[in-house]
Protein backbone atom coordinates (compact mmCIF):
# COMPACT_ATOMS: atom_id res chain seq x y z
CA UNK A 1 -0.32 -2.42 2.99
CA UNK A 2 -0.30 -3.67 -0.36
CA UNK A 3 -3.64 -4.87 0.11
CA UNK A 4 -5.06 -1.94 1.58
CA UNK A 5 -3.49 0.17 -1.20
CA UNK A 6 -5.49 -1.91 -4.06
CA UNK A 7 -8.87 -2.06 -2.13
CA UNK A 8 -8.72 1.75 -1.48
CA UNK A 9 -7.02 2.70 -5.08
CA UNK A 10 -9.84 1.21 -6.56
CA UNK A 11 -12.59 3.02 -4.89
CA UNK A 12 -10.62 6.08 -5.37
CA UNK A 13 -10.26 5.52 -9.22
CA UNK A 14 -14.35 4.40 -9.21
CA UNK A 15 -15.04 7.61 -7.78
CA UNK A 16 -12.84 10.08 -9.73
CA UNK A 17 -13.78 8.08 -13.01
CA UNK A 18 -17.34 8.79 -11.99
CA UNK A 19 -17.20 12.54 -10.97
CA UNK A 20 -13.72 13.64 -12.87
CA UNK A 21 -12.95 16.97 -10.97
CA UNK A 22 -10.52 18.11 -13.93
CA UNK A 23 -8.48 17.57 -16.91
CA UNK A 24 -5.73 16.57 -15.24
CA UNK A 25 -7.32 13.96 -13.17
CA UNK A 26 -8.96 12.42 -16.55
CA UNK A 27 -5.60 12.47 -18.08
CA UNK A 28 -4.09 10.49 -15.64
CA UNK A 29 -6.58 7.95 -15.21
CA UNK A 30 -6.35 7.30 -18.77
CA UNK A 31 -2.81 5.77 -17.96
CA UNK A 32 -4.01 4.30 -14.48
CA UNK A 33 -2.20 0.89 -13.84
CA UNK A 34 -3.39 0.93 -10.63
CA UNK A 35 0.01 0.92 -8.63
CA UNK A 36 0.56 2.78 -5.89
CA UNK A 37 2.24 5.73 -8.34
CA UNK A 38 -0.80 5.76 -10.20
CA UNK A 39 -3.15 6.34 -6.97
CA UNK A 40 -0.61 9.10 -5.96
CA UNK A 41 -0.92 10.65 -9.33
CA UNK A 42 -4.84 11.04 -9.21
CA UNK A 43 -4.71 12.44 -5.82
CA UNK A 44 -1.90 14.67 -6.89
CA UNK A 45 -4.09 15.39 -10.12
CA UNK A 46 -6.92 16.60 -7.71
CA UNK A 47 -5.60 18.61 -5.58
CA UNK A 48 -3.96 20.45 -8.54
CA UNK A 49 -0.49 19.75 -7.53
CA UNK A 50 2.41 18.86 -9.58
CA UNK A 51 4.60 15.30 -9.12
CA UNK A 52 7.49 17.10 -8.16
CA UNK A 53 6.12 19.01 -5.01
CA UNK A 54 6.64 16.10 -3.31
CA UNK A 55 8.30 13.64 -4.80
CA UNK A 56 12.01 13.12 -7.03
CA UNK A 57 11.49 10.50 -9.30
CA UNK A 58 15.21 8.30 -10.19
CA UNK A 59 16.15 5.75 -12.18
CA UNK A 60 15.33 2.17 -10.46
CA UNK A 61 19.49 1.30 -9.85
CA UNK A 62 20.28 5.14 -8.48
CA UNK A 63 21.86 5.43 -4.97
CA UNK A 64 21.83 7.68 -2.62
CA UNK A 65 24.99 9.64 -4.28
CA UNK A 66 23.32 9.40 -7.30
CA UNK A 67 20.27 11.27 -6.19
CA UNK A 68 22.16 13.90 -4.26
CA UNK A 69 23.76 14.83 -7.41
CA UNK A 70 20.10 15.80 -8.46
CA UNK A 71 20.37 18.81 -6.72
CA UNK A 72 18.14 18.55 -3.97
CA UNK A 73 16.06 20.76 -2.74
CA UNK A 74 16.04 22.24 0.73
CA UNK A 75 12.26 21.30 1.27
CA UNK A 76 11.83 17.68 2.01
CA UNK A 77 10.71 15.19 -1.14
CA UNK A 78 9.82 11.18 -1.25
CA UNK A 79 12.42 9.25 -3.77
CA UNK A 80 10.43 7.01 -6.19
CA UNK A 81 12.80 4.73 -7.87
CA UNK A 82 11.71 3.54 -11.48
CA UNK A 83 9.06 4.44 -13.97
């Protein structure tokens, strides 16, 4: 997976950094590491939709009680643990 996540988040980030289709997809490829986050981010970016749509983002050492004390939502998210 890891593989096919570099091969494809490359040709994603050639192509956006080619044909940017808006601010917010040239602001986050100006802090593109190139880690699976960052390929999320540009698709989010594109389809004009905010981070937390679809994901909660928590500290890397937070557990599951930790998280529910977020205040979670009644729509289902993704948990991304660290920055």
């Amino acid at each position: 997976m890891e593989v096919g996540m570099e091969e494809h988040g490359r040709a994603l980030t050639d192509y956006f950094n080619l044909k940017s289709t808006n601010d917010n997809v040239r602001a986050v490829l100006l802090g593109f590491d190139g880690t699976p986050r960052s390929i999320l981010q540009v698709l989010m970016a594109h389809f004009k939709e905010e981070m937390d749509a679809i994901f909660i983002e928590a500290d890397m050492s937070a557990t599951a009680a930790d998280v529910e004390n977020y205040g979670l939502p009644s729509s289902p998210r993704l948990i991304l643990l660290g920055k």
